[in-house]
C-alpha atoms as a PDB file:
ATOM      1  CA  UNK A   1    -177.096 -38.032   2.420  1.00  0.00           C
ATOM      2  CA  UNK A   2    -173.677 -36.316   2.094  1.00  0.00           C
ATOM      3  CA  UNK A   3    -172.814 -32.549   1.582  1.00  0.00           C
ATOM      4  CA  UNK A   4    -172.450 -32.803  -2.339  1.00  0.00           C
ATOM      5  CA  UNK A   5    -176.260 -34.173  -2.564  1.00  0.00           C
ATOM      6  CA  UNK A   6    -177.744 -31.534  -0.299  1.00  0.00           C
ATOM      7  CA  UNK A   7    -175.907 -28.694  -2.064  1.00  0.00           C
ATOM      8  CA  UNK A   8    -177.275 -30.017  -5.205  1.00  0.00           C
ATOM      9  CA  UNK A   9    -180.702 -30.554  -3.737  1.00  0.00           C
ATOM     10  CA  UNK A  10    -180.722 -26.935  -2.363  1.00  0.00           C
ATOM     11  CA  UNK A  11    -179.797 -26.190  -6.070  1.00  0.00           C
ATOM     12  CA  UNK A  12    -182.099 -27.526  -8.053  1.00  0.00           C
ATOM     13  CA  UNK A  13    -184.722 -26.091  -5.601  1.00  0.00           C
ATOM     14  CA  UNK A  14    -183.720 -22.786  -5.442  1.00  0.00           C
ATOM     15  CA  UNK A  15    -182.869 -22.121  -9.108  1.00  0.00           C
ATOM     16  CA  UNK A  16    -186.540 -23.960 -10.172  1.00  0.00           C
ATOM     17  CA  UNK A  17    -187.708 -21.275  -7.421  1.00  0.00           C
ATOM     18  CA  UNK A  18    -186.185 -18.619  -9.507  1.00  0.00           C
ATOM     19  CA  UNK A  19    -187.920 -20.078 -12.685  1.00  0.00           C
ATOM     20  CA  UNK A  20    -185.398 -20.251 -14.793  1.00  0.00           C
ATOM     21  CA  UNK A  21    -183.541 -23.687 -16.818  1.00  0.00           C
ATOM     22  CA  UNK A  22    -180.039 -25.277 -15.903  1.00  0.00           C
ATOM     23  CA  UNK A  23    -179.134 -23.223 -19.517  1.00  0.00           C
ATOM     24  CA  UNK A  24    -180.765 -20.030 -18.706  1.00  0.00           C
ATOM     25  CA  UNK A  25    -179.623 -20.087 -15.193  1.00  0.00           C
ATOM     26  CA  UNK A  26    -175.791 -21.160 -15.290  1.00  0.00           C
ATOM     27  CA  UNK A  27    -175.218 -20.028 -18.609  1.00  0.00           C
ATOM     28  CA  UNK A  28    -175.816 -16.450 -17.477  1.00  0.00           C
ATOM     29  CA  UNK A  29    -173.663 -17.120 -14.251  1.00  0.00           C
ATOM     30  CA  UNK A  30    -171.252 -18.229 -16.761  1.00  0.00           C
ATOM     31  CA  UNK A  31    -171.129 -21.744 -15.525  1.00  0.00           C
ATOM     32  CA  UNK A  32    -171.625 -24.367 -17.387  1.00  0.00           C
ATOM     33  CA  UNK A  33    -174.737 -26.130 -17.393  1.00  0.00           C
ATOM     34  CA  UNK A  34    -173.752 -29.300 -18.463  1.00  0.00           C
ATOM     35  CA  UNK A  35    -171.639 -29.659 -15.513  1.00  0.00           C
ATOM     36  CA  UNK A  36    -174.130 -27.970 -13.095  1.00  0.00           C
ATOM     37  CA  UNK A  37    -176.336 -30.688 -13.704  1.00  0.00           C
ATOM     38  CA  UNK A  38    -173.634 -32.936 -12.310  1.00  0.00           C
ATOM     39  CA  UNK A  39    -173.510 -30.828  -9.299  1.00  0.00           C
ATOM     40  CA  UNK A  40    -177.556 -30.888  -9.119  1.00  0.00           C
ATOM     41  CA  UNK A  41    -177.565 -34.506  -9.231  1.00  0.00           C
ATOM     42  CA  UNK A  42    -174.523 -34.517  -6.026  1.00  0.00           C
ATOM     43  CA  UNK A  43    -172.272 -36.146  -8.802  1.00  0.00           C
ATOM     44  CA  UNK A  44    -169.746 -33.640  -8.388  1.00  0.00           C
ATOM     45  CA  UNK A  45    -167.910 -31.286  -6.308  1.00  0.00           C
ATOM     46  CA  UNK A  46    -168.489 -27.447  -6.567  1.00  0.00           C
ATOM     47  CA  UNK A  47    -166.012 -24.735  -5.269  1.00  0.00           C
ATOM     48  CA  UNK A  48    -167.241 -22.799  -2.685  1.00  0.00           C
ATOM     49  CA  UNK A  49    -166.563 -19.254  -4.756  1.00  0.00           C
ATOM     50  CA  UNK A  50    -169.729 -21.193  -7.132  1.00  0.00           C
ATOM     51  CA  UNK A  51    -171.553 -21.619  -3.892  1.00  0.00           C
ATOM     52  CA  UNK A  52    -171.029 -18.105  -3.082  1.00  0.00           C
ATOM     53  CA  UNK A  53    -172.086 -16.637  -6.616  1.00  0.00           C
ATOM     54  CA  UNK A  54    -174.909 -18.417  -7.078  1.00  0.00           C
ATOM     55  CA  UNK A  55    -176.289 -17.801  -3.991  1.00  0.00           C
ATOM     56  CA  UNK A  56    -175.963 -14.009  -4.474  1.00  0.00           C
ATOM     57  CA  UNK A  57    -177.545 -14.456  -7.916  1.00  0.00           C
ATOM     58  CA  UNK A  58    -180.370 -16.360  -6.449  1.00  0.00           C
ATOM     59  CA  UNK A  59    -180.873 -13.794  -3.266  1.00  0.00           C
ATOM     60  CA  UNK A  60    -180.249 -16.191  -0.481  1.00  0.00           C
ATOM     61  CA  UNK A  61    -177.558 -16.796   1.709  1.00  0.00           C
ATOM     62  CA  UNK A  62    -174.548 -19.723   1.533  1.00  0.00           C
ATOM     63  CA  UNK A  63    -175.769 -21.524   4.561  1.00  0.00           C
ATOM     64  CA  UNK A  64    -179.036 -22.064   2.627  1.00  0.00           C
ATOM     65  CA  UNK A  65    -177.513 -23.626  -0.152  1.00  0.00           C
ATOM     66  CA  UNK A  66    -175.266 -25.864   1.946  1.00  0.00           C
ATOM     67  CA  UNK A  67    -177.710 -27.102   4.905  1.00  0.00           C
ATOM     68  CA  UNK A  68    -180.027 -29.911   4.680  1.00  0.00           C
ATOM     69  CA  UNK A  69    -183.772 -29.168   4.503  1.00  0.00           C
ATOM     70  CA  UNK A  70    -186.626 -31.624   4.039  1.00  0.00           C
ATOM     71  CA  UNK A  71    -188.747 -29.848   2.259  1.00  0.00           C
ATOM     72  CA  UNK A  72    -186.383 -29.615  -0.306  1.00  0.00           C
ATOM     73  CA  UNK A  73    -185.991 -33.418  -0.619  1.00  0.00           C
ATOM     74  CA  UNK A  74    -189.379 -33.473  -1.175  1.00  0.00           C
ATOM     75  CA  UNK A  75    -189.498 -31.149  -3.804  1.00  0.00           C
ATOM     76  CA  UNK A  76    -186.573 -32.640  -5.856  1.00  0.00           C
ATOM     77  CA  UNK A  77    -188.699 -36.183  -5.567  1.00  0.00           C
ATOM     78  CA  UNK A  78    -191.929 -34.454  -6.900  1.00  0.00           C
ATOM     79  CA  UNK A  79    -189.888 -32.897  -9.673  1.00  0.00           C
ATOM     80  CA  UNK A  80    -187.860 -36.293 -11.045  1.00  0.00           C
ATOM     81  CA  UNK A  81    -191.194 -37.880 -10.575  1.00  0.00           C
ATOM     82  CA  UNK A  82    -192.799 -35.787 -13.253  1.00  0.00           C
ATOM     83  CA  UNK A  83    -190.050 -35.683 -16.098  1.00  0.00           C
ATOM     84  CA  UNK A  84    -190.250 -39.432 -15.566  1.00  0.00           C
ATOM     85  CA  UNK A  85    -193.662 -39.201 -16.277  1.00  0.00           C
ATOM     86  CA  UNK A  86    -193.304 -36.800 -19.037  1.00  0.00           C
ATOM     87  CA  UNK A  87    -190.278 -38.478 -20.621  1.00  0.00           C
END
C-alpha cells in the first residue's frame, strides 16, 4: 500500500467519523469533492497544506491522516462492501 492510498484511507475514515458526505464535507472546506473522491480512492495526489486543513477541520492531527492503521483498512472494506450491496 503506498502513501496516496493510506492518506485516502485515513480520509474516508475520519470524515465518515465526522458524519458528514464527500459534498458536505469538502464543499465546506472549499475543496472540491469530486476530486476528493480521487484522493479517497489513493487516485491522486493531495498537497500537504489539504492534509493540514482537513485535519484541523476534522480535530486530529497530520500524522493521523498520513500513517497507516489497520483498523482503518478494515473499515474502508466494510464500507465499499455495503454500497456494493446497496448499489
Amino acid at each position: 500500500m503506498n502513501l496516496k492510498e493510506v492518506v485516502g484511507i485515513n480520509l474516508k475514515y475520519y470524515r465518515y467519523q465526522s458524519g458528514l458526505s464527500q459534498e458536505k464535507f469538502y464543499t465546506n472546506l472549499e475543496l472540491n469533492p469530486k476530486y476528493m473522491a480521487c484522493i479517497e480512492r489513493g487516485e491522486e495526489n493531495i498537497t500537504i497544506d489539504h492534509i493540514e486543513e482537513i485535519a484541523e477541520k476534522l480535530g486530529i492531527s497530520t500524522h493521523e491522516l498520513i500513517t497507516y492503521n489497520e483498523e482503518h483498512v478494515i473499515h474502508k472494506r466494510r464500507i465499499d462492501e455495503k454500497v456494493k450491496v446497496n448499489s
